[in-house]
Protein backbone atom coordinates (compact mmCIF):
# COMPACT_ATOMS: atom_id res chain seq x y z
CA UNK A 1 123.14 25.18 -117.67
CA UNK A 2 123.10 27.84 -120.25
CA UNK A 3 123.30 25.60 -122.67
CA UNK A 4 120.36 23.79 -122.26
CA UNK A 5 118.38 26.79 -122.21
CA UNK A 6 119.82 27.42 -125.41
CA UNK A 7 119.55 23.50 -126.83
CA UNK A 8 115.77 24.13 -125.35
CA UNK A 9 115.07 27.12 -126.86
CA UNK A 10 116.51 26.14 -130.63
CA UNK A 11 114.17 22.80 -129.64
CA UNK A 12 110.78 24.62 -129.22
CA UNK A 13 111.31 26.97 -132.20
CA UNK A 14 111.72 24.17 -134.69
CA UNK A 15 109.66 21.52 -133.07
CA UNK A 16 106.67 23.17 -130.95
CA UNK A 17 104.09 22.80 -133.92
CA UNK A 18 105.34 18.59 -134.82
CA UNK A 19 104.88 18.09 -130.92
CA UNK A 20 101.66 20.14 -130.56
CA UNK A 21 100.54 17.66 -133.35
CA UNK A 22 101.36 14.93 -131.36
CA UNK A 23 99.55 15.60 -128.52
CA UNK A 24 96.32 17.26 -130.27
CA UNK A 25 96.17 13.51 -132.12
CA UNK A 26 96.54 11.97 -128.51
CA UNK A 27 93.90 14.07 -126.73
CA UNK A 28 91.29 14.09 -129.81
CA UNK A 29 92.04 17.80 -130.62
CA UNK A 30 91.38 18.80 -127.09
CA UNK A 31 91.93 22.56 -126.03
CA UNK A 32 94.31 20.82 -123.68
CA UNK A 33 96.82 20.19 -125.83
CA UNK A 34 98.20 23.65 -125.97
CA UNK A 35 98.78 23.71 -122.07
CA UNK A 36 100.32 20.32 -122.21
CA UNK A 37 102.85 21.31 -124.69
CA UNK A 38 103.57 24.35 -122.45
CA UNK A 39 104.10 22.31 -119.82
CA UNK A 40 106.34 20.06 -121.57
CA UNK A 41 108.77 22.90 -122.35
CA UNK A 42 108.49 24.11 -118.77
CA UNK A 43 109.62 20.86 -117.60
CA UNK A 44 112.58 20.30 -119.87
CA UNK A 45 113.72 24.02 -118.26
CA UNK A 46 113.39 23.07 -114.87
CA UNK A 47 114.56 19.65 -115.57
CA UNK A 48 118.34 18.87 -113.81
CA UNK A 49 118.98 16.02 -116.42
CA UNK A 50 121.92 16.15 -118.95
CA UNK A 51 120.00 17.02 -121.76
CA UNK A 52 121.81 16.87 -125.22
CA UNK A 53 120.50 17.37 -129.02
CA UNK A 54 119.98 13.60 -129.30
CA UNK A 55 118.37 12.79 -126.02
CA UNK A 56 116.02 16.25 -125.90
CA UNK A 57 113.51 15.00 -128.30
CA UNK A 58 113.27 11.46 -126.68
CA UNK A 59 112.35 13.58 -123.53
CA UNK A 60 110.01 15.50 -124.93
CA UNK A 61 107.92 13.24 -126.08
CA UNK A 62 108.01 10.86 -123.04
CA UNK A 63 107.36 14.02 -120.78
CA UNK A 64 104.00 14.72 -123.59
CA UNK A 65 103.08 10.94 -122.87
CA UNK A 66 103.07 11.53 -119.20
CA UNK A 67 101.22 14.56 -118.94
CA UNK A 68 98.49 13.13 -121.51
CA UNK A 69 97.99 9.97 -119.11
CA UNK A 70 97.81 12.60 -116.29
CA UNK A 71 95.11 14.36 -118.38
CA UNK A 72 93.03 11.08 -118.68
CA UNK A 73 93.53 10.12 -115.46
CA UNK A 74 91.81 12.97 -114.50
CA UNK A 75 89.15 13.28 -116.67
CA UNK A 76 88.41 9.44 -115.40
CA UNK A 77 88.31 10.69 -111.85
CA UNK A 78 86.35 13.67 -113.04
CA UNK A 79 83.74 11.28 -115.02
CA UNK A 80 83.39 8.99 -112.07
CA UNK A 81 82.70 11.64 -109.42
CA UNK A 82 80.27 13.09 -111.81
CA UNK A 83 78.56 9.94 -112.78
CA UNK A 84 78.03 9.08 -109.02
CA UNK A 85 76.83 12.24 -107.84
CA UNK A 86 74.30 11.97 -110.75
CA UNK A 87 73.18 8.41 -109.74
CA UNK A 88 72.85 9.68 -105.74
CA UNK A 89 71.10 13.14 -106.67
CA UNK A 90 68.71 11.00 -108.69
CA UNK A 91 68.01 8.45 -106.65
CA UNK A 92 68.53 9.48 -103.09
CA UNK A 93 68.21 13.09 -102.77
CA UNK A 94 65.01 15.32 -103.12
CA UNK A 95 65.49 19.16 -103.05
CA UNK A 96 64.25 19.04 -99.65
CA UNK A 97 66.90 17.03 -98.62
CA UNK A 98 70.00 18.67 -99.33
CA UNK A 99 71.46 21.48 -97.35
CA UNK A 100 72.70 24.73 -98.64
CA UNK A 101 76.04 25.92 -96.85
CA UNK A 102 74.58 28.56 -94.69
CA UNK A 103 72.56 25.81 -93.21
CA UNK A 104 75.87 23.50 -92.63
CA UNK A 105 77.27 26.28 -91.16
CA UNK A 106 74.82 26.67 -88.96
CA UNK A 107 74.94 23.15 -87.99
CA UNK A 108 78.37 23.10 -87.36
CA UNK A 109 78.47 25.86 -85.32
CA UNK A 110 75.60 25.09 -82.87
CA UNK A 111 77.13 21.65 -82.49
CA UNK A 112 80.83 23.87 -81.59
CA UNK A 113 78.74 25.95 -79.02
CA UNK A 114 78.69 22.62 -77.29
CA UNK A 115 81.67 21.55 -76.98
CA UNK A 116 84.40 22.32 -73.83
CA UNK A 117 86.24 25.95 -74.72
CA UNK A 118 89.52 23.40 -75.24
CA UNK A 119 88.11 21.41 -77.31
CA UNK A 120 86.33 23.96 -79.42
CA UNK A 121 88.99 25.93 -79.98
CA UNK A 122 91.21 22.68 -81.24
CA UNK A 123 88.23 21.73 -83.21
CA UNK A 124 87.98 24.91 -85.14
CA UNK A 125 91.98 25.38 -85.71
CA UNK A 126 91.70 21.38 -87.45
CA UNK A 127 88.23 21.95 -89.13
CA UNK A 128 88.66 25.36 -89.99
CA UNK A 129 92.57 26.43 -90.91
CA UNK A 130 93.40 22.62 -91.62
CA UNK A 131 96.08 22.49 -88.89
CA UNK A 132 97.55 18.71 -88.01
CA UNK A 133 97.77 18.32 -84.40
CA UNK A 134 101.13 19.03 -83.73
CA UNK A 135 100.88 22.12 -85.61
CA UNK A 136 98.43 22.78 -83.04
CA UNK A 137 100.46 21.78 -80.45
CA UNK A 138 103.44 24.17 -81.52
CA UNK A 139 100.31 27.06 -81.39
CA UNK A 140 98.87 26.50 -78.68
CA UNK A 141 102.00 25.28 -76.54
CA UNK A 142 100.36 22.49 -75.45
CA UNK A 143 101.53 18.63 -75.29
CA UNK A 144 101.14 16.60 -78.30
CA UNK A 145 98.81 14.01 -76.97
CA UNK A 146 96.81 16.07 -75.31
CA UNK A 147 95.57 18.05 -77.88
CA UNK A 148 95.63 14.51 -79.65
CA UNK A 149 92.91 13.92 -77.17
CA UNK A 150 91.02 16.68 -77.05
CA UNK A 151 90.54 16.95 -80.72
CA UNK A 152 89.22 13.01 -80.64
CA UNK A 153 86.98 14.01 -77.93
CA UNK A 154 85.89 17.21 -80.11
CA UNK A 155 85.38 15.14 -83.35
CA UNK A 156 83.24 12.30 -81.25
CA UNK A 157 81.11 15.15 -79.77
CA UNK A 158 80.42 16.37 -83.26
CA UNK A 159 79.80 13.24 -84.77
CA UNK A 160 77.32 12.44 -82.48
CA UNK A 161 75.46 16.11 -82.59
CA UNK A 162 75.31 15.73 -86.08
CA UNK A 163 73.83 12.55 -86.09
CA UNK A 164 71.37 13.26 -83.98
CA UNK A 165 70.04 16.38 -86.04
């Protein structure tokens, strides 16, 4: 194991800068490219392959392609989150329309003050601390499917509250 720290280490010191250039020519000269190199390196030392001076660099650089696809992949998703909200804010939405959290909040809550104490109280441990239900179970010491129920019954309330604001 120490030696591939070591067979890492002589790696980075006389190739960082050629594989920096290969990703900075992949990502258009993005500040990215200095993280994804980092990353690369952290990889190969956390990696549990047989690395040896001849497969390292062969590693490297399929480790750089990965994390450049993940980089675009993201962007993409980024782009096409931010090209629909665009369309919808434009189209759809006047400032009138749109609620600020507070008022959510507000919403949410008024529409919990309704519900049965069992229910509300499964409600905000799923909504609000992003338990599953058997997590809630386990808390609360109560049977799987009937907190299973009684969180369906919670979220029909609330969808029906909230539609009717």
């Amino acid at each position: 194991m120490n030696n591939n720290y070591q067979l890492i280490d002589n790696y980075f010191i006389t190739h960082r800068d050629e594989l920096l250039t290969y990703v900075r020519a992949r990502l258009g000269g993005s500040a990215e490219a200095e993280d994804v190199v980092q990353n690369v390196f952290l990889r190969l030392l956390t990696s549990t392959k047989l690395l040896t001076e001849h497969t390292l660099p062969a590693l490297a650089y399929t480790i750089a392609s990965h994390l450049i696809f993940d980089y675009y992949r993201r962007r993409t998703s980024y782009h096409e989150y931010e090209h629909y909200i665009h369309q919808v804010c434009s189209e759809k939405l006047s400032t009138d329309s749109v609620y600020s959290i507070y008022e959510i909040t507000e919403q949410m809550e008024r529409g919990l003050a309704r519900l049965p104490e069992n229910c509300r109280e499964i409600y905000r441990l799923h909504i609000y601390d992003g338990m599953k239900v058997s997590e809630i179970s386990d808390f609360l010491g109560d049977n799987y499917k009937s907190v299973e129920y009684r969180l369906g019954t919670a979220r029909k309330a609330m969808r029906q509250y909230l539609r009717a604001i």
